[in-house]
PDB file of N, CA and C in Angstrom:
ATOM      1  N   UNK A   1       8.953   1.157 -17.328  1.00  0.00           N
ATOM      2  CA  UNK A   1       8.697  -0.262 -17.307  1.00  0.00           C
ATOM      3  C   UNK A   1       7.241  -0.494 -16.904  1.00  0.00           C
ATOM      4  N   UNK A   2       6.490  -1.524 -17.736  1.00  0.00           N
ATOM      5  CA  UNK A   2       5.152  -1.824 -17.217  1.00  0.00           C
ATOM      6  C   UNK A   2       5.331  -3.032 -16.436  1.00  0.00           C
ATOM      7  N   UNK A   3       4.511  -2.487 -15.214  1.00  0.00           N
ATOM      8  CA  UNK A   3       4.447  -3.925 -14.488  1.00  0.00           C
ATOM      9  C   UNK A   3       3.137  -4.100 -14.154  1.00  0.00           C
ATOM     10  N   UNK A   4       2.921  -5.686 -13.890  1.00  0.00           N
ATOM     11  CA  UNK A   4       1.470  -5.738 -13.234  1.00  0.00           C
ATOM     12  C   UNK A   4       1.815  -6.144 -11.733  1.00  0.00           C
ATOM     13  N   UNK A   5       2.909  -6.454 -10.938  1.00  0.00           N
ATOM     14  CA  UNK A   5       3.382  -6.835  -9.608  1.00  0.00           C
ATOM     15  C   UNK A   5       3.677  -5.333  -9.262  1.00  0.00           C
ATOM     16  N   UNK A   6       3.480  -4.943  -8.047  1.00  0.00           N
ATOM     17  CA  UNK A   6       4.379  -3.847  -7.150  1.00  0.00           C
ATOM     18  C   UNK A   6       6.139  -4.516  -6.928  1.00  0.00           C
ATOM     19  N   UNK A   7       6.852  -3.769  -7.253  1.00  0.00           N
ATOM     20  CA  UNK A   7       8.318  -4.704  -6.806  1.00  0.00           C
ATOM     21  C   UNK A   7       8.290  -4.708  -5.335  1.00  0.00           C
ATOM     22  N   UNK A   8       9.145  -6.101  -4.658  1.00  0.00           N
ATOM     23  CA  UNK A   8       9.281  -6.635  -3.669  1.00  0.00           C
ATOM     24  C   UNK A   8      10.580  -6.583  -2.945  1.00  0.00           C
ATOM     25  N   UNK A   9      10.754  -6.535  -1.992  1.00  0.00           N
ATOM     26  CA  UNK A   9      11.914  -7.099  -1.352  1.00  0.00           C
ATOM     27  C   UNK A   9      11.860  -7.621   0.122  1.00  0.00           C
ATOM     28  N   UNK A  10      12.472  -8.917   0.020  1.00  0.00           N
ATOM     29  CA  UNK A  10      12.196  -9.673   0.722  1.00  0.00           C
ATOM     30  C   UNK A  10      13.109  -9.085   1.958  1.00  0.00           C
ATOM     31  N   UNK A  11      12.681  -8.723   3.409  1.00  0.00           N
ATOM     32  CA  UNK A  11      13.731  -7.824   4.385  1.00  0.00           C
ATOM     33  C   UNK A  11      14.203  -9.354   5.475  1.00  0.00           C
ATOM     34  N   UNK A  12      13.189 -10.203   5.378  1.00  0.00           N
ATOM     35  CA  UNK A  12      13.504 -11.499   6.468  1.00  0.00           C
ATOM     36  C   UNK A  12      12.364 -12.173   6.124  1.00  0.00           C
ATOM     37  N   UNK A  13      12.820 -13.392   5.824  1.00  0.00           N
ATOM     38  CA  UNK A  13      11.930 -14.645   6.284  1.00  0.00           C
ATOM     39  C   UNK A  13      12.659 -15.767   6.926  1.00  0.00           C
ATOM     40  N   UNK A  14      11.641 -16.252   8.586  1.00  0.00           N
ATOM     41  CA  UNK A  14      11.684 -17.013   9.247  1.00  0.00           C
ATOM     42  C   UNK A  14      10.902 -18.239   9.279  1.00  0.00           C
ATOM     43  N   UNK A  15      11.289 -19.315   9.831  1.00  0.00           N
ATOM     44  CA  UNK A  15      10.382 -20.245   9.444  1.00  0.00           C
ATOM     45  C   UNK A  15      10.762 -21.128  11.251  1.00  0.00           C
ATOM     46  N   UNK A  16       9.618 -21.666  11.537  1.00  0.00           N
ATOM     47  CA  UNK A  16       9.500 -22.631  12.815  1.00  0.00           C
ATOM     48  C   UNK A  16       8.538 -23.763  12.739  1.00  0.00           C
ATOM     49  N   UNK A  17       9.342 -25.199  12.867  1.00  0.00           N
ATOM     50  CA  UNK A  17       7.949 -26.242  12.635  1.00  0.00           C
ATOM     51  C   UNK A  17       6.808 -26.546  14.022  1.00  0.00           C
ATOM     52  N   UNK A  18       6.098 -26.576  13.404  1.00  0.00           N
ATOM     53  CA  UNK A  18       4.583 -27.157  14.709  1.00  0.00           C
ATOM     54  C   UNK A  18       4.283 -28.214  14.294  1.00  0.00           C
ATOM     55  N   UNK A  19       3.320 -28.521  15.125  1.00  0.00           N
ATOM     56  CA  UNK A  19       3.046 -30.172  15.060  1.00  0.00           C
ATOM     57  C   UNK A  19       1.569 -29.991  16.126  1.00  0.00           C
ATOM     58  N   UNK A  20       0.642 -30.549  15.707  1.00  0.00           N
ATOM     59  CA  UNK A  20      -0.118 -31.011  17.220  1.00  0.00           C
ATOM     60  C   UNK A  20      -0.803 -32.433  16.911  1.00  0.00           C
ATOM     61  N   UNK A  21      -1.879 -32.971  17.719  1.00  0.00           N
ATOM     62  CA  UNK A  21      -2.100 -34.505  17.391  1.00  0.00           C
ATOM     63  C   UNK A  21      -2.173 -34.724  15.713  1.00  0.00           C
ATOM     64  N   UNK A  22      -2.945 -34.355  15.103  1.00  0.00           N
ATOM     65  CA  UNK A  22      -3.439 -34.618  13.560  1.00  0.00           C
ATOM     66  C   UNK A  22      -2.537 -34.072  12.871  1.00  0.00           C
ATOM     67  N   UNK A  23      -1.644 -32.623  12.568  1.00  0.00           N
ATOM     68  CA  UNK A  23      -1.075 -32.321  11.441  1.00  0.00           C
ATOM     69  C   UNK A  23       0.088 -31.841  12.095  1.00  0.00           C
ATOM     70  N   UNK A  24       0.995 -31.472  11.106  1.00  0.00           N
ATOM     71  CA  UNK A  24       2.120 -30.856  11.285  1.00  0.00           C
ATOM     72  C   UNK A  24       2.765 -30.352  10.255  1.00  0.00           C
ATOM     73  N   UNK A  25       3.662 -28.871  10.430  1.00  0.00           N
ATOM     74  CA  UNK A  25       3.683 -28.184   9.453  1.00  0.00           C
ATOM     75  C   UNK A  25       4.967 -27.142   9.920  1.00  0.00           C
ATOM     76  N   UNK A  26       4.808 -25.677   9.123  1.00  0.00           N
ATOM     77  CA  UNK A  26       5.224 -24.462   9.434  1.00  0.00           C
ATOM     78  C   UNK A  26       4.515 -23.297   9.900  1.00  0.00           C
ATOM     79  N   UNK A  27       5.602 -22.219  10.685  1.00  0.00           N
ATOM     80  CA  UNK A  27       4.822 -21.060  10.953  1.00  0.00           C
ATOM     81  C   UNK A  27       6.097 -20.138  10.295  1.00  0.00           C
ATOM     82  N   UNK A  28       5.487 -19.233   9.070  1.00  0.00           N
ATOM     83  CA  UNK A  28       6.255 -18.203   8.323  1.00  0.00           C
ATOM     84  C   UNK A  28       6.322 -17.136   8.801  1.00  0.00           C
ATOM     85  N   UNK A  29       7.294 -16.394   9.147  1.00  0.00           N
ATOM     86  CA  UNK A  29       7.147 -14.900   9.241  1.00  0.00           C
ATOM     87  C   UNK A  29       8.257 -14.524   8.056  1.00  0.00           C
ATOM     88  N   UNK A  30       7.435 -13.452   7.524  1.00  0.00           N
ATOM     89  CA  UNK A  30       7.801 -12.771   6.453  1.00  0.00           C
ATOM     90  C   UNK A  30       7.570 -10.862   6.477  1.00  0.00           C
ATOM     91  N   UNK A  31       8.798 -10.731   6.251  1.00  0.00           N
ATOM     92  CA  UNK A  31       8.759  -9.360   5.947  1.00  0.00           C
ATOM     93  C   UNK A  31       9.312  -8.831   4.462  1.00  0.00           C
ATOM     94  N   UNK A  32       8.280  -8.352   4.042  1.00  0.00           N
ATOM     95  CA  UNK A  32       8.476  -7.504   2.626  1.00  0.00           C
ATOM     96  C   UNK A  32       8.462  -6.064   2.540  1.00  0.00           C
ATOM     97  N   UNK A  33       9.163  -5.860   1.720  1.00  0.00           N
ATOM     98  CA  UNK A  33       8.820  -4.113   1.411  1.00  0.00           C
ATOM     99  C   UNK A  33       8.270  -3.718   0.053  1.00  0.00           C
ATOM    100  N   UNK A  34       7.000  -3.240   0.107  1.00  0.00           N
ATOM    101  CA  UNK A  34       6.646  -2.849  -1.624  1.00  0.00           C
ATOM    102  C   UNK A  34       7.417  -1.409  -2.073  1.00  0.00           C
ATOM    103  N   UNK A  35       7.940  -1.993  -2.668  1.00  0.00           N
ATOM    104  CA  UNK A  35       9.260  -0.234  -2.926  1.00  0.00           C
ATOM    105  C   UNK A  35       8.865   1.013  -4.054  1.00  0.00           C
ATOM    106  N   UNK A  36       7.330   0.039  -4.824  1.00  0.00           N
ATOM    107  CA  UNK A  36       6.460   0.998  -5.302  1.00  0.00           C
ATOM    108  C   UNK A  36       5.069   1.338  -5.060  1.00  0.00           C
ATOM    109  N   UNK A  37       4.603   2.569  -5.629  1.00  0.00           N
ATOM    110  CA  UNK A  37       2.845   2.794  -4.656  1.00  0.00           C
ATOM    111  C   UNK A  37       2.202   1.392  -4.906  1.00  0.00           C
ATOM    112  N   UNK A  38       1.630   1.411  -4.017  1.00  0.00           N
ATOM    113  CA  UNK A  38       0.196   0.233  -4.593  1.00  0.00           C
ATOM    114  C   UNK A  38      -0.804   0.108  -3.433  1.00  0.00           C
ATOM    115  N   UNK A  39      -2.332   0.193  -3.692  1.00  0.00           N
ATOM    116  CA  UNK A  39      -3.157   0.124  -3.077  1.00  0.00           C
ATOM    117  C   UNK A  39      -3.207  -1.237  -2.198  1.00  0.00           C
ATOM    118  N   UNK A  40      -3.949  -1.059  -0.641  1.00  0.00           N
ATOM    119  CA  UNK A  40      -4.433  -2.349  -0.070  1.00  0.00           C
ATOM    120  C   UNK A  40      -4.818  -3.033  -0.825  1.00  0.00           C
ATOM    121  N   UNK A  41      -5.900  -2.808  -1.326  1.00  0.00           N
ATOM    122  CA  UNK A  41      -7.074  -3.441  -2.557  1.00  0.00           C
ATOM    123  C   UNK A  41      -5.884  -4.393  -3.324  1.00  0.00           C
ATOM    124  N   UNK A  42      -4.698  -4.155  -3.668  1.00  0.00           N
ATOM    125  CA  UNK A  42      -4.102  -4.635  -4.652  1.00  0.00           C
ATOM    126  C   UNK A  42      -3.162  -6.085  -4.182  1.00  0.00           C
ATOM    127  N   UNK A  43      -3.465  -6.152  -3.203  1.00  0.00           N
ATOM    128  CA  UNK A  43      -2.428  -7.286  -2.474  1.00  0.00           C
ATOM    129  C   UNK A  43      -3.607  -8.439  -2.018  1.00  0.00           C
ATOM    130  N   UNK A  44      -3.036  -9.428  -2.546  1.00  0.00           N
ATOM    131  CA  UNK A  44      -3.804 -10.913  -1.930  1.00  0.00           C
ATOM    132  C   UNK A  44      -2.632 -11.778  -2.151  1.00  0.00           C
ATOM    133  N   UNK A  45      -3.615 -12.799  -1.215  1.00  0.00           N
ATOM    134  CA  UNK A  45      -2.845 -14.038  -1.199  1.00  0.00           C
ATOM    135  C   UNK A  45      -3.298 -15.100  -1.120  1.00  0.00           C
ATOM    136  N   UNK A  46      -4.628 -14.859  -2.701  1.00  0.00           N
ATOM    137  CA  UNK A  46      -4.980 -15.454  -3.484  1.00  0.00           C
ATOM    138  C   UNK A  46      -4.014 -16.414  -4.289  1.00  0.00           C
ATOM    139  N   UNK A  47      -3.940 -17.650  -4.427  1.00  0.00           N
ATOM    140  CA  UNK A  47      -3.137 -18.384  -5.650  1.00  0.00           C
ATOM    141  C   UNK A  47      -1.879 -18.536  -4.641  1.00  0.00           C
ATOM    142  N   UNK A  48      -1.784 -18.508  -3.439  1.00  0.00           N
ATOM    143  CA  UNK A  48      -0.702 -18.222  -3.090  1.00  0.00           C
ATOM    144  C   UNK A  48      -0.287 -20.077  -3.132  1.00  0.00           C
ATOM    145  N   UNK A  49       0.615 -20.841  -3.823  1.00  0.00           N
ATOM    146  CA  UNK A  49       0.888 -22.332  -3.948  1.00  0.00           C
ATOM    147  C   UNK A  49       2.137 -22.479  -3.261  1.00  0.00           C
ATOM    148  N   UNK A  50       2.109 -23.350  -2.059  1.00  0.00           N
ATOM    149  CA  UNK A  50       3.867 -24.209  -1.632  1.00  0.00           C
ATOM    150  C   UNK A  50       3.591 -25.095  -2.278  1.00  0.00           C
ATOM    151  N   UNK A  51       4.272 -26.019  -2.904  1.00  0.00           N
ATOM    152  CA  UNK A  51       4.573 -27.101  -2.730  1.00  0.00           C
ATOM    153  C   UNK A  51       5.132 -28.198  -1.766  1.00  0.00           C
ATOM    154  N   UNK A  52       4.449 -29.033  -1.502  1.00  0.00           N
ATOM    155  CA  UNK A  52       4.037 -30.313  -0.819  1.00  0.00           C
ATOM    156  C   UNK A  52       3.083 -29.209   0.653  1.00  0.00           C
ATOM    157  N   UNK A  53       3.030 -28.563   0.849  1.00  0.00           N
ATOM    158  CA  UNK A  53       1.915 -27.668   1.956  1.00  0.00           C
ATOM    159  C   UNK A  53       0.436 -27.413   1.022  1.00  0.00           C
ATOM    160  N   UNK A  54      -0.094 -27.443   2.187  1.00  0.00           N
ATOM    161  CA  UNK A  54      -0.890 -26.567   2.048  1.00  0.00           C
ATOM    162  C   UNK A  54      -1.398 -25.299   2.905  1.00  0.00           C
ATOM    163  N   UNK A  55      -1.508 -23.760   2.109  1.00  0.00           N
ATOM    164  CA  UNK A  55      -1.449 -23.145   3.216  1.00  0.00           C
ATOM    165  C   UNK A  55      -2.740 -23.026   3.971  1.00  0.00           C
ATOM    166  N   UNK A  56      -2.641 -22.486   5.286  1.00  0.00           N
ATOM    167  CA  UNK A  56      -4.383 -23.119   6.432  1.00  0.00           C
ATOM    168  C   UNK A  56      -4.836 -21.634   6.519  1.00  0.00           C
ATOM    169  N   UNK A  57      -3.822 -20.411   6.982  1.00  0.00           N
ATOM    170  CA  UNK A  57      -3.979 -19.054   7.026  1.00  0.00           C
ATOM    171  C   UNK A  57      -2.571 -18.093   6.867  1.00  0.00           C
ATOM    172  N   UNK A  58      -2.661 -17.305   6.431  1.00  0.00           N
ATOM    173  CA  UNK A  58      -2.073 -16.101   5.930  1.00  0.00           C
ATOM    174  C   UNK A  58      -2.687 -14.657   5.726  1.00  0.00           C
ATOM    175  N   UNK A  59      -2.018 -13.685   6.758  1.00  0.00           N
ATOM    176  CA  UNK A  59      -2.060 -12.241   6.724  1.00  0.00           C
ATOM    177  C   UNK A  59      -1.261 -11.998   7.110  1.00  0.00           C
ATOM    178  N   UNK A  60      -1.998 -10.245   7.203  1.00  0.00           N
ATOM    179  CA  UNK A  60      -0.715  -9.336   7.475  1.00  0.00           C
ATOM    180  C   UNK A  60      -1.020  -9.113   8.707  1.00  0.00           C
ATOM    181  N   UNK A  61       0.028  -9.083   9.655  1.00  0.00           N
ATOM    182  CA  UNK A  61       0.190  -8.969  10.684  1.00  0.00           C
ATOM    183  C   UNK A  61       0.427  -7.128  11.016  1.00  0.00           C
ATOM    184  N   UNK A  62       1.264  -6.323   9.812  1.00  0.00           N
ATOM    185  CA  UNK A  62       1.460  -5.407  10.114  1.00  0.00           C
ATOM    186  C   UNK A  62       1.721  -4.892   8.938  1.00  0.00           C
ATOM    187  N   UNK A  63       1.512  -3.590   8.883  1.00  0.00           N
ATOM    188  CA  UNK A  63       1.898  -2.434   7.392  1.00  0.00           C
ATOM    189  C   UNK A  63       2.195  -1.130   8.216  1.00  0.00           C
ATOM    190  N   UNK A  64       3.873  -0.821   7.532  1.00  0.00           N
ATOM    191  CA  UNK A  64       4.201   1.068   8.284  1.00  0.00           C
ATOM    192  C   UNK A  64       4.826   1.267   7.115  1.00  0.00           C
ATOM    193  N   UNK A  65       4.975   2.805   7.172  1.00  0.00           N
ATOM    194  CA  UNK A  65       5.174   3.277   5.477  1.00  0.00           C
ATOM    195  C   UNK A  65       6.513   3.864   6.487  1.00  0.00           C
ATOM    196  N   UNK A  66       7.852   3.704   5.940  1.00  0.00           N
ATOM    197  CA  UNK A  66       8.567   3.801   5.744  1.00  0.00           C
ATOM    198  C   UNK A  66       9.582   4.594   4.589  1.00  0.00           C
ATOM    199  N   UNK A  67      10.556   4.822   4.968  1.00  0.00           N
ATOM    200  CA  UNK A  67      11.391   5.880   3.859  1.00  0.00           C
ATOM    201  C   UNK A  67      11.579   4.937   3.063  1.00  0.00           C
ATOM    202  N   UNK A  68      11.962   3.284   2.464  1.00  0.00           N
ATOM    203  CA  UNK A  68      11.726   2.702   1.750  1.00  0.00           C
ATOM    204  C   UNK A  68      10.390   1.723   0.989  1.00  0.00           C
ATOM    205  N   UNK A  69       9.461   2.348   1.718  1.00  0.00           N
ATOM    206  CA  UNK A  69       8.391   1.676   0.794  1.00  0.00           C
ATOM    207  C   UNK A  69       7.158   1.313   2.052  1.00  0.00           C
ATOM    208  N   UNK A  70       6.132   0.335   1.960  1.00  0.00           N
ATOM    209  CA  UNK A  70       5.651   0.553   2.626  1.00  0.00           C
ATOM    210  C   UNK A  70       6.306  -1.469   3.239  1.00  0.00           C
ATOM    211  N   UNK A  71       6.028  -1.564   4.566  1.00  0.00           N
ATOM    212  CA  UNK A  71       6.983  -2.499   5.415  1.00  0.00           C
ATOM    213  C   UNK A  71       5.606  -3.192   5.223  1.00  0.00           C
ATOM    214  N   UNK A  72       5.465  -4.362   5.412  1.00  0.00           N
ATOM    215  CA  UNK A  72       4.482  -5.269   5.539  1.00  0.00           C
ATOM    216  C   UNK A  72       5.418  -6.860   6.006  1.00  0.00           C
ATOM    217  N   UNK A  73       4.356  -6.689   7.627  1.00  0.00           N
ATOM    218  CA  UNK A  73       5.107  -8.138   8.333  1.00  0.00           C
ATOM    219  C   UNK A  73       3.958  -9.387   8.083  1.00  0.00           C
ATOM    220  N   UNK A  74       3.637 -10.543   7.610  1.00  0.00           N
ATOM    221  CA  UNK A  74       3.025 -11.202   7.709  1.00  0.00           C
ATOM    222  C   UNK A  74       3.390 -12.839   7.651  1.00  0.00           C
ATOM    223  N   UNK A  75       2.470 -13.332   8.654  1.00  0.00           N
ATOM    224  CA  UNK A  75       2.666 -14.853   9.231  1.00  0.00           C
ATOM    225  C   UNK A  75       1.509 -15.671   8.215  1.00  0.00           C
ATOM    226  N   UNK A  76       2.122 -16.891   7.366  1.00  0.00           N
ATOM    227  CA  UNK A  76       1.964 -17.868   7.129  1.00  0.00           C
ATOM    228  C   UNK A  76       2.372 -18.883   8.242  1.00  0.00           C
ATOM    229  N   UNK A  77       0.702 -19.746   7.913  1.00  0.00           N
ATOM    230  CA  UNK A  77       0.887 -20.988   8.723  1.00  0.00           C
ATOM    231  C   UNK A  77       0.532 -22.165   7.834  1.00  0.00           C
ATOM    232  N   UNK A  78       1.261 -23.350   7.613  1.00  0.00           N
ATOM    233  CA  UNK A  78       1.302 -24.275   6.478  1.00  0.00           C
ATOM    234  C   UNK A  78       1.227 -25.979   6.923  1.00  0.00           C
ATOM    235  N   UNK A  79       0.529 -26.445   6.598  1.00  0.00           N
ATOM    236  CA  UNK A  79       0.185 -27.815   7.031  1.00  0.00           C
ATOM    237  C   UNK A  79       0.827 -29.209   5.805  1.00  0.00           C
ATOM    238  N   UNK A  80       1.809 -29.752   6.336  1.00  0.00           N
ATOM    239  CA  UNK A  80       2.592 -30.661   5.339  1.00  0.00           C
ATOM    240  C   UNK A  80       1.777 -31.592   4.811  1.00  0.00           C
ATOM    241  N   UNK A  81       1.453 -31.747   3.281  1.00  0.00           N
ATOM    242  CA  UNK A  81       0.931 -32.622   2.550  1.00  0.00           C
ATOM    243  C   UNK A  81       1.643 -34.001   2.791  1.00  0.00           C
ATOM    244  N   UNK A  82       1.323 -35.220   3.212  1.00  0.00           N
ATOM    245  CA  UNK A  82       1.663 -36.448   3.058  1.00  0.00           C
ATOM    246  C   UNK A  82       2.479 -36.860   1.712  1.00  0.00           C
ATOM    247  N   UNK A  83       4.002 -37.133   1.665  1.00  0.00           N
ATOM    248  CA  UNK A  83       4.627 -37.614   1.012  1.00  0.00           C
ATOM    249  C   UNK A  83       4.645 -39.019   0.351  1.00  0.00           C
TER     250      UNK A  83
END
């Protein structure tokens, strides 16, 4: 099979709302597993679109290579677009 994505699997995503004077939003934690090779170089989170958010920052918090792939924990933080 040709792919241009590494396959994914989603192991947990959490979500918690914030708020401070001016905005208010989410904080994501996400854990994925890439279950095929793929370089650092090859991962962004470029283009990355919510709808009605916008996201403010996103990384990786963590990468361990594992017997299933390599683990990658990372926190999105998202600021709610006005409805």
């Amino acid at each position: 099979m040709n792919r241009q994505s590494p396959a994914l699997v989603v192991e947990s995503f959490e979500t918690t709302d914030w708020s401070s004077l001016t905005f208010a939003g989410q904080r994501h934690r996400i854990t994925l597993v890439v279950t095929e090779p793929v370089s650092a170089d090859s991962l962004s989170f470029d283009g990355l679109i919510l709808r009605g958010s916008i996201v403010a920052e996103a990384r990786v918090i963590s990468a361990t290579v594992a017997a299933t792939g390599l683990v990658l924990d990372i926190a999105v933080m998202t600021i709610d677009v006005g409805a």
